[in-house]
Protein backbone atom coordinates (compact mmCIF):
# COMPACT_ATOMS: atom_id res chain seq x y z
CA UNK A 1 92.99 78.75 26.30
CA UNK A 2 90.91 79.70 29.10
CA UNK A 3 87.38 78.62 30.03
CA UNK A 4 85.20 81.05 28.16
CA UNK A 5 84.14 84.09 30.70
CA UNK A 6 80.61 85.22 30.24
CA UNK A 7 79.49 87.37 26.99
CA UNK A 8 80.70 91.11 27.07
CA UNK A 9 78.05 93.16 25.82
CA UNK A 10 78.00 94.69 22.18
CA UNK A 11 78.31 98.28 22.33
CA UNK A 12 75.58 100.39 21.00
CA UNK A 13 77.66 101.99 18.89
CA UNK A 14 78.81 99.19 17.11
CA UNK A 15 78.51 100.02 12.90
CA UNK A 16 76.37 97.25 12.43
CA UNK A 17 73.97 97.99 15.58
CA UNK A 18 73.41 101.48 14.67
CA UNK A 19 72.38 100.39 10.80
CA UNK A 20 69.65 97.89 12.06
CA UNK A 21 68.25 100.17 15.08
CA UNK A 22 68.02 103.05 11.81
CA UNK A 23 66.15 99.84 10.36
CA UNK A 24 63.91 99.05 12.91
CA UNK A 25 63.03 102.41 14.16
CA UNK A 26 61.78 103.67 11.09
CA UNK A 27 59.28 100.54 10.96
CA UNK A 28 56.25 100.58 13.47
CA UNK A 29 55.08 97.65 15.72
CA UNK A 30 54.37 97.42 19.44
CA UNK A 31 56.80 94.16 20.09
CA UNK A 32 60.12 92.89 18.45
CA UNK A 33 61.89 89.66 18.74
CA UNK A 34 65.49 90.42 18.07
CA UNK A 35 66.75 86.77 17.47
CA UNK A 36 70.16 85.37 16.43
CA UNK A 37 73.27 83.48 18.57
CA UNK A 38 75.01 84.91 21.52
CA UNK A 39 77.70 87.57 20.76
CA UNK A 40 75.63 89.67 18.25
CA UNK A 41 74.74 92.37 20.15
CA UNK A 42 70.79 91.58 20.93
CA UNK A 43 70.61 93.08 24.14
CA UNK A 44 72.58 96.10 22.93
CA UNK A 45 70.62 96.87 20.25
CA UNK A 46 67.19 96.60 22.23
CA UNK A 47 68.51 98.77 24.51
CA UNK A 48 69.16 101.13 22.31
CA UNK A 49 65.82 100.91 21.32
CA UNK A 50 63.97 101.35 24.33
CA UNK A 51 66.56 104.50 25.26
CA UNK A 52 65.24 105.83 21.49
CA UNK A 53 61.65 105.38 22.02
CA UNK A 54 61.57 106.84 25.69
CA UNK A 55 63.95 109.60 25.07
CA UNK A 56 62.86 113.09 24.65
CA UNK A 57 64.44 114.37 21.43
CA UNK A 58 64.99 111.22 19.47
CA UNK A 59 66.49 111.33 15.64
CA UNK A 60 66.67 109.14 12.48
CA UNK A 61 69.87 107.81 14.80
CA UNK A 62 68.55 106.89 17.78
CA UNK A 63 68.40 108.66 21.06
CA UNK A 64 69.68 112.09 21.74
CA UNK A 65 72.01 110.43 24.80
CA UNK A 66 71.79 113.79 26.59
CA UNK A 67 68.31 114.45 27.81
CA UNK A 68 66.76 113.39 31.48
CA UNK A 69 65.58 110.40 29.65
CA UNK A 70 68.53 109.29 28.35
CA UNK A 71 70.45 110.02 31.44
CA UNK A 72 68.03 108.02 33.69
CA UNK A 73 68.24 105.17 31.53
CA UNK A 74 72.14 105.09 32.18
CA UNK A 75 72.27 105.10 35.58
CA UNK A 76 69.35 102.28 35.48
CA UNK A 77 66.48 104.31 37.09
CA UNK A 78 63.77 105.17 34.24
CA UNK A 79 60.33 104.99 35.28
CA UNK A 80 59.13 104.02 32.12
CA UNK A 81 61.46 101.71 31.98
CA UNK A 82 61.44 97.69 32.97
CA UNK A 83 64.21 95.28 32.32
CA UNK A 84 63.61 91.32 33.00
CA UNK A 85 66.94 89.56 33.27
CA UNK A 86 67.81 86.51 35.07
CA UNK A 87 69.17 87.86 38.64
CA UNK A 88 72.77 86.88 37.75
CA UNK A 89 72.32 88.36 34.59
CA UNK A 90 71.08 91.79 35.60
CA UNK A 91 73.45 92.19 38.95
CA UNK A 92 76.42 91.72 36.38
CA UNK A 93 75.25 94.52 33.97
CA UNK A 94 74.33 96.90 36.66
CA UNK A 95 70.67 96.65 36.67
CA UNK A 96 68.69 97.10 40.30
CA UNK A 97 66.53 93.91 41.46
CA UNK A 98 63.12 94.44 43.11
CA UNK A 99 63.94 95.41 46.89
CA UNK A 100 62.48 91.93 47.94
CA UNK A 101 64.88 89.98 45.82
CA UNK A 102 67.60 91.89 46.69
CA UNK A 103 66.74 91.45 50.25
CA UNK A 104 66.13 87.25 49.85
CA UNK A 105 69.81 86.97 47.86
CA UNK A 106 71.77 89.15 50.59
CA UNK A 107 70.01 87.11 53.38
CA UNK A 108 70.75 84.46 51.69
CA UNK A 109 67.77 82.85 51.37
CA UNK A 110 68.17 82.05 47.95
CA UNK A 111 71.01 82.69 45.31
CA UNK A 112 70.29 84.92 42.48
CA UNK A 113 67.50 83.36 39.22
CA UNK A 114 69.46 82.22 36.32
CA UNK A 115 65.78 82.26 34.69
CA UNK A 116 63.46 84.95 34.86
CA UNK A 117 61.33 84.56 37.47
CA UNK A 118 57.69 84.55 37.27
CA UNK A 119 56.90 87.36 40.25
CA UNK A 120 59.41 89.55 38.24
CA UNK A 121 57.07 88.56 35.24
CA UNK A 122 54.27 89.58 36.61
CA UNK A 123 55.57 93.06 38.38
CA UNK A 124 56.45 93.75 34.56
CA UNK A 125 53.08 93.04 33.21
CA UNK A 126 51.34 95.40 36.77
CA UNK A 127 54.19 98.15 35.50
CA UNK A 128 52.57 97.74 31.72
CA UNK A 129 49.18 99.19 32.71
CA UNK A 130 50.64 102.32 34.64
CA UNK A 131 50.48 105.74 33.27
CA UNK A 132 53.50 106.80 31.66
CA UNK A 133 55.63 109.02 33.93
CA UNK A 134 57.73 110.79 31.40
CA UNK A 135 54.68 110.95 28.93
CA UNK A 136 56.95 109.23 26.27
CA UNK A 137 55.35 105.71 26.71
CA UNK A 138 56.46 102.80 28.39
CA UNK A 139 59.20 99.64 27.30
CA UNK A 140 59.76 96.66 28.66
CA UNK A 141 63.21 95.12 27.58
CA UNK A 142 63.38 91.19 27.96
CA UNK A 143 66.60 89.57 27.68
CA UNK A 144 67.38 86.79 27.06
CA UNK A 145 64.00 85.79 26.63
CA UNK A 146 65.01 81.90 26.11
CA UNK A 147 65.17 82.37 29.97
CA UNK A 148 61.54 82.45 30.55
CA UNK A 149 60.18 79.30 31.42
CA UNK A 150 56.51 78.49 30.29
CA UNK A 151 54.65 79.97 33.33
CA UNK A 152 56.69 83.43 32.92
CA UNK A 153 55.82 83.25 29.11
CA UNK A 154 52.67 82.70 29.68
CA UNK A 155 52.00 85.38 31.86
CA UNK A 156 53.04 88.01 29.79
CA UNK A 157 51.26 86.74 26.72
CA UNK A 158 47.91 88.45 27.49
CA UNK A 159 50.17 92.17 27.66
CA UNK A 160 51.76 91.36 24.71
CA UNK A 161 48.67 90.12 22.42
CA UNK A 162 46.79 93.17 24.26
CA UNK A 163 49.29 95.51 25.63
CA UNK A 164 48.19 99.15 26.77
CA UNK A 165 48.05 101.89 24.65
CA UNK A 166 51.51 103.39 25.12
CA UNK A 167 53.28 100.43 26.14
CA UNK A 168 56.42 98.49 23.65
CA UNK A 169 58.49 95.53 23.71
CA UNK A 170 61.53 93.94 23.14
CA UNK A 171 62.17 90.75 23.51
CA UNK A 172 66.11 89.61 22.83
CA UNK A 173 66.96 86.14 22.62
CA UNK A 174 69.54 84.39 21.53
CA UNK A 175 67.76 80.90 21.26
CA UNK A 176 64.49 82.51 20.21
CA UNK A 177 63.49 78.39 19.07
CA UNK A 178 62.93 77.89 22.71
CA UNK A 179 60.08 80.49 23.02
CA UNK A 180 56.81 79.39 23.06
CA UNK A 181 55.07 79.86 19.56
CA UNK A 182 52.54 82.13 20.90
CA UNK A 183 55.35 84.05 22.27
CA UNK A 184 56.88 84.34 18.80
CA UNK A 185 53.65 84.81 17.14
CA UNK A 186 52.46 88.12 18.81
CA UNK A 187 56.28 89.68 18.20
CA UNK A 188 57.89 91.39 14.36
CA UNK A 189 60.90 89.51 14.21
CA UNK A 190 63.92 90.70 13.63
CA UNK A 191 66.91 88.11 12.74
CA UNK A 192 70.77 90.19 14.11
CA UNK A 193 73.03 90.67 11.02
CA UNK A 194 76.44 89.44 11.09
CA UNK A 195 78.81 91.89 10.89
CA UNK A 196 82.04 90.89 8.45
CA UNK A 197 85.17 89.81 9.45
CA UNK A 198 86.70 93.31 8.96
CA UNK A 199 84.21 95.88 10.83
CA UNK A 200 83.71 93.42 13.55
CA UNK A 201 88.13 93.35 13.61
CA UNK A 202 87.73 97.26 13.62
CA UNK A 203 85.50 97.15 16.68
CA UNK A 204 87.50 94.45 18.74
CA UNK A 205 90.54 96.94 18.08
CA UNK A 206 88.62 99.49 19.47
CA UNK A 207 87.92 97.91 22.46
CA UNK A 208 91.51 97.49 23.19
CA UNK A 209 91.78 94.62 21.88
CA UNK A 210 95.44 94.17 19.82
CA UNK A 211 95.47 93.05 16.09
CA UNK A 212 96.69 89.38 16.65
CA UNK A 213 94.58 88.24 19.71
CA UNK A 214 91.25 90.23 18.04
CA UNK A 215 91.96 87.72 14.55
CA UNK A 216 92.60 84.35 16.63
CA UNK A 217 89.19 85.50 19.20
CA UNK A 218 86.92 86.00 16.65
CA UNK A 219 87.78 82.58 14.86
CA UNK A 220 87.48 80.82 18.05
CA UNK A 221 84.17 82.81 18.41
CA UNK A 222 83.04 82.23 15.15
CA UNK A 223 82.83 85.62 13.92
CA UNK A 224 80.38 86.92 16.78
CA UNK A 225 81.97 90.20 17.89
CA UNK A 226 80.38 90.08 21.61
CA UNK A 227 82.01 86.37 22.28
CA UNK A 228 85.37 87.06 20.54
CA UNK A 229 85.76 90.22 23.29
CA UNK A 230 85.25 88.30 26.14
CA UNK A 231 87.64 85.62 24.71
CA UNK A 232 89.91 88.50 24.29
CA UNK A 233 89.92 89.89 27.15
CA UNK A 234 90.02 86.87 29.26
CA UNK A 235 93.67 87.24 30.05
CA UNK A 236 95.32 83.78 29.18
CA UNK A 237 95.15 84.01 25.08
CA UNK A 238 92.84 83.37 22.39
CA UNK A 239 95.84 82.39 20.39
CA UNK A 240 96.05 78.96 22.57
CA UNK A 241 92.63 78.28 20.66
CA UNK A 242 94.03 77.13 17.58
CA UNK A 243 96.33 74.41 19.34
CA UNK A 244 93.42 72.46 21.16
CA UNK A 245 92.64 69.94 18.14
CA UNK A 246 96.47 69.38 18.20
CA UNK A 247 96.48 68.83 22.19
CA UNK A 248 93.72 66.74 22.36
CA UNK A 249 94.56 64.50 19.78
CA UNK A 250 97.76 64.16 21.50
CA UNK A 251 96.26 62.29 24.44
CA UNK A 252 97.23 65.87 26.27
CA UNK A 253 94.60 65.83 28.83
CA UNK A 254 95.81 69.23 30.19
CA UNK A 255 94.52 71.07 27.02
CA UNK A 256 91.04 70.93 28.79
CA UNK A 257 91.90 71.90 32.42
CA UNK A 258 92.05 75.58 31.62
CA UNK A 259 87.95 75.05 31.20
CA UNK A 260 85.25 74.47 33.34
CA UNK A 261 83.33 71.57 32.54
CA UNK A 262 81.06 73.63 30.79
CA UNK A 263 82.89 75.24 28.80
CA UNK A 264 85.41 72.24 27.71
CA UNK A 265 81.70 70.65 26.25
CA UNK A 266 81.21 73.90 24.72
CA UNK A 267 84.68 73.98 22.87
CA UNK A 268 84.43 70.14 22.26
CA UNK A 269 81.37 70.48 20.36
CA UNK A 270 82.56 73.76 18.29
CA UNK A 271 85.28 71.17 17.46
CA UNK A 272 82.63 68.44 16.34
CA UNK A 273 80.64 71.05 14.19
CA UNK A 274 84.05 72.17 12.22
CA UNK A 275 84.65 68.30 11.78
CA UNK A 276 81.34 67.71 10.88
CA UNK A 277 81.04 70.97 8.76
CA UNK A 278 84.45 69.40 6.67
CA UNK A 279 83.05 65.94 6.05
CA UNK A 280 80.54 67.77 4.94
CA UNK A 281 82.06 69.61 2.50
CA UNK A 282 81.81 72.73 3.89
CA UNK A 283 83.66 75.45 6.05
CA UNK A 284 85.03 75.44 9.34
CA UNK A 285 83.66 78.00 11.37
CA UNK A 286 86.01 78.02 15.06
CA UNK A 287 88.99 76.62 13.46
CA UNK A 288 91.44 77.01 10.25
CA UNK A 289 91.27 73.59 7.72
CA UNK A 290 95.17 73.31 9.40
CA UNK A 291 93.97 73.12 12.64
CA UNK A 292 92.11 70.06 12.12
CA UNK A 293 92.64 66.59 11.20
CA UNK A 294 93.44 66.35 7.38
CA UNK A 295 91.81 63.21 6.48
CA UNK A 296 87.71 62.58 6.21
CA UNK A 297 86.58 61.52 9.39
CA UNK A 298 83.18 59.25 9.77
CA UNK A 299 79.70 60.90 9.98
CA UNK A 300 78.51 58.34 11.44
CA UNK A 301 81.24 58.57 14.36
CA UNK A 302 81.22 62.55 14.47
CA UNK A 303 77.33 62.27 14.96
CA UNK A 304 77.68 59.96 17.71
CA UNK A 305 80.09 61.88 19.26
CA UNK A 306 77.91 65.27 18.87
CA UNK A 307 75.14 63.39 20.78
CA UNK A 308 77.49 62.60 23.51
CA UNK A 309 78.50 65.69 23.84
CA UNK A 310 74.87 67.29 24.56
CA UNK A 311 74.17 64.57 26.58
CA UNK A 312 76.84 65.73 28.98
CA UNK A 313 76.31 69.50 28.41
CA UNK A 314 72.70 68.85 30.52
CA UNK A 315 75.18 67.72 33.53
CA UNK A 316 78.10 69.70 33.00
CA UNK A 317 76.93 72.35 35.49
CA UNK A 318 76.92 69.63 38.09
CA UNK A 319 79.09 66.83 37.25
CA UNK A 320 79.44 64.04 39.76
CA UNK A 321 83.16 64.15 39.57
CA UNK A 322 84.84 66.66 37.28
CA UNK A 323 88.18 64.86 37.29
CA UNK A 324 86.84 61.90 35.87
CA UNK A 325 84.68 64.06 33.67
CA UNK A 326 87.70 66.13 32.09
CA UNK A 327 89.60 62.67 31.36
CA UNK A 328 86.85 61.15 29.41
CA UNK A 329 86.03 64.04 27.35
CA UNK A 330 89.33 64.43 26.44
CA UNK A 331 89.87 60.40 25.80
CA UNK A 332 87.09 60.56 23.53
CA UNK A 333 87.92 63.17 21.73
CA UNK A 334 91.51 62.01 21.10
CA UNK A 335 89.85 59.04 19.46
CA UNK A 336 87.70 60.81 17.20
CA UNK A 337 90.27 62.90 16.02
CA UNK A 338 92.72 60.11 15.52
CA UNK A 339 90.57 57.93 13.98
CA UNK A 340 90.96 58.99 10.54
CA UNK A 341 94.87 59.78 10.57
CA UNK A 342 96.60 56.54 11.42
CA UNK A 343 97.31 57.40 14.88
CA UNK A 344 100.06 59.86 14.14
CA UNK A 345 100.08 63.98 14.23
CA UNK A 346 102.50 65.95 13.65
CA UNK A 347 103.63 68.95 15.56
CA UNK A 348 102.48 72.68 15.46
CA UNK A 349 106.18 73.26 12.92
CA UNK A 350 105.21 71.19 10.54
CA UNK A 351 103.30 73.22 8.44
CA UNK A 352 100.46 70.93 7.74
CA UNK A 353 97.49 70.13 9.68
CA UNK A 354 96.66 67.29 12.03
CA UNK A 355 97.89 63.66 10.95
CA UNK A 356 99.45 62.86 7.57
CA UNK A 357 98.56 64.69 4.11
């Protein structure tokens, strides 16, 4: 299994993004918070909101898609428009930076804002109180709006409690418990459905995705459409995901070099929850019950270990030596997965999960 690649975007026409923009367009309000984890299709769904509202012949569906609005919108040049992205986030989706931040990142003066920057904040909040262009009104789409830090919330909270006349917004996060309260407050929320295992199989197929490696990306995505495609199309297998409990128990420290350091936390601690969602009683959500060790493991232990591991997703962008790094998560996590199962597992034959039954 590869490191995970960054989110693909949900396409607008995804079944269950058209049935809540239906939802949401026939309901007034000035400012949405579409909230919910990554993979869900937030930032496609706002977007197709914004395109609705601005375009010129909009219907029960949406927007028209053929009209000068519509058209400007897709090749990112809408005057009524404003997007606020992180830099890296809105070079990657094909979204123009102000001509001084492009200018500063291709001098290299600075590398592109994984947060979104307060001068970009407050160019947004100077485009609010312009006159509409296109007469249709104006939208600001924020995404994702966990990104703001409390100075760029905070200058957009006078717009939002007071915003011009003609002026909407979205706001798309995907850790909307980050946002300041009186960011939340002054927004309808909106909490992203979860599409079901079938229609979100029927879209993954869709995307060229083939039958076997669409099943094994969504589990390792946990049912979130948008993840399980860039699983998918990562190249390397989202088969491989079900064998990494197996591996790592194993003492294989090689089942973890295919990540970054980022990303081997990340899968570590989707292997923690399922643990910790068994002991529990309940469901796995990234693995099948065979996948994982058979016997009950500790709380106490898997809690422990959960703290670890978000203790070292804070350095993981930056570890001090990722060798070392890679060999200790994967030591610890061979002992937590042995330590209910007598030290054995069997193989990926045997028909039954990890250790003895």
């Amino acid at each position: 299994m590869s490191e995970a690649p960054s989110v693909q975007p949900v396409e607008t026409s995804a079944p269950w993004i058209a049935a809540q923009r239906r939802q949401l367009l026939a309901q007034r309000g000035h400012a949405w918070l579409l909230q919910g984890p990554s993979g869900l299709g937030q930032y496609a769904l706002g977007l197709s909101m914004v395109r609705a509202w601005l375009c010129e012949r909009p219907g029960a569906e949406g927007a028209c898609g053929q009209c000068a609005s519509c058209h400007a919108i897709d090749v990112r040049a809408h005057a009524d428009l404003c997007v606020l992205m992180p830099e890296v986030q809105m070079l990657a989706l094909g979204w123009p930076l102000p001509e001084k931040a492009q200018a500063d990142i291709d001098d290299k003066k600075r590398k592109p804002s994984k947060e979104i920057r307060v001068e970009a904040m407050r160019d947004a909040v100077e485009f609010c109180q312009r006159t509409s262009a296109r007469g249709r009104g104006k939208a600001l789409l924020i995404y994702p709006a966990e990104q703001m830090n409390a100075i760029t919330a905070n200058a957009l909270l006078k717009t939002l409690e007071e915003p011009p006349g003609d002026a909407r917004f979205v706001l798309a996060s995907e850790a909307a418990h980050q946002l300041l309260p009186t960011i939340r407050s002054r927004c309808l929320g909106h909490t992203m459905t979860w599409p079901d295992a079938q229609s979100a199989s029927t879209w993954l197929l869709g995307q060229g995705v083939d039958a076997a490696e669409a099943d094994a990306a969504l589990q390792a995505a946990g049912g979130r459409p948008g993840d399980a495609l860039a699983l998918a199309k990562d190249g390397k297998g989202a088969a491989a995901w079900s064998q990494l409990p197996r591996q790592l128990a194993k003492g294989d420290v090689a089942a973890l070099s295919v990540f970054s350091p980022v990303d081997a936390v990340s899968a570590l601690q989707k292997i923690c929850h399922d643990l910790m969602a068994l002991t529990g009683g309940g469901e796995p959500r990234y693995f099948s019950p065979a996948d994982l060790p058979s016997k009950p493991l500790s709380m106490a232990l898997l809690s422990d270990w959960s703290r670890e591991l978000a203790a070292a997703a804070r350095t993981a962008d930056h570890p001090f030596n990722s060798g070392l790094m890679m060999e200790s998560l994967a030591a610890r996590a061979r002992s937590v997965l042995l330590s209910g199962n007598a030290g054995r597992v069997r193989g990926a034959g045997s028909g039954r999960g990890l250790g003895d039954r």
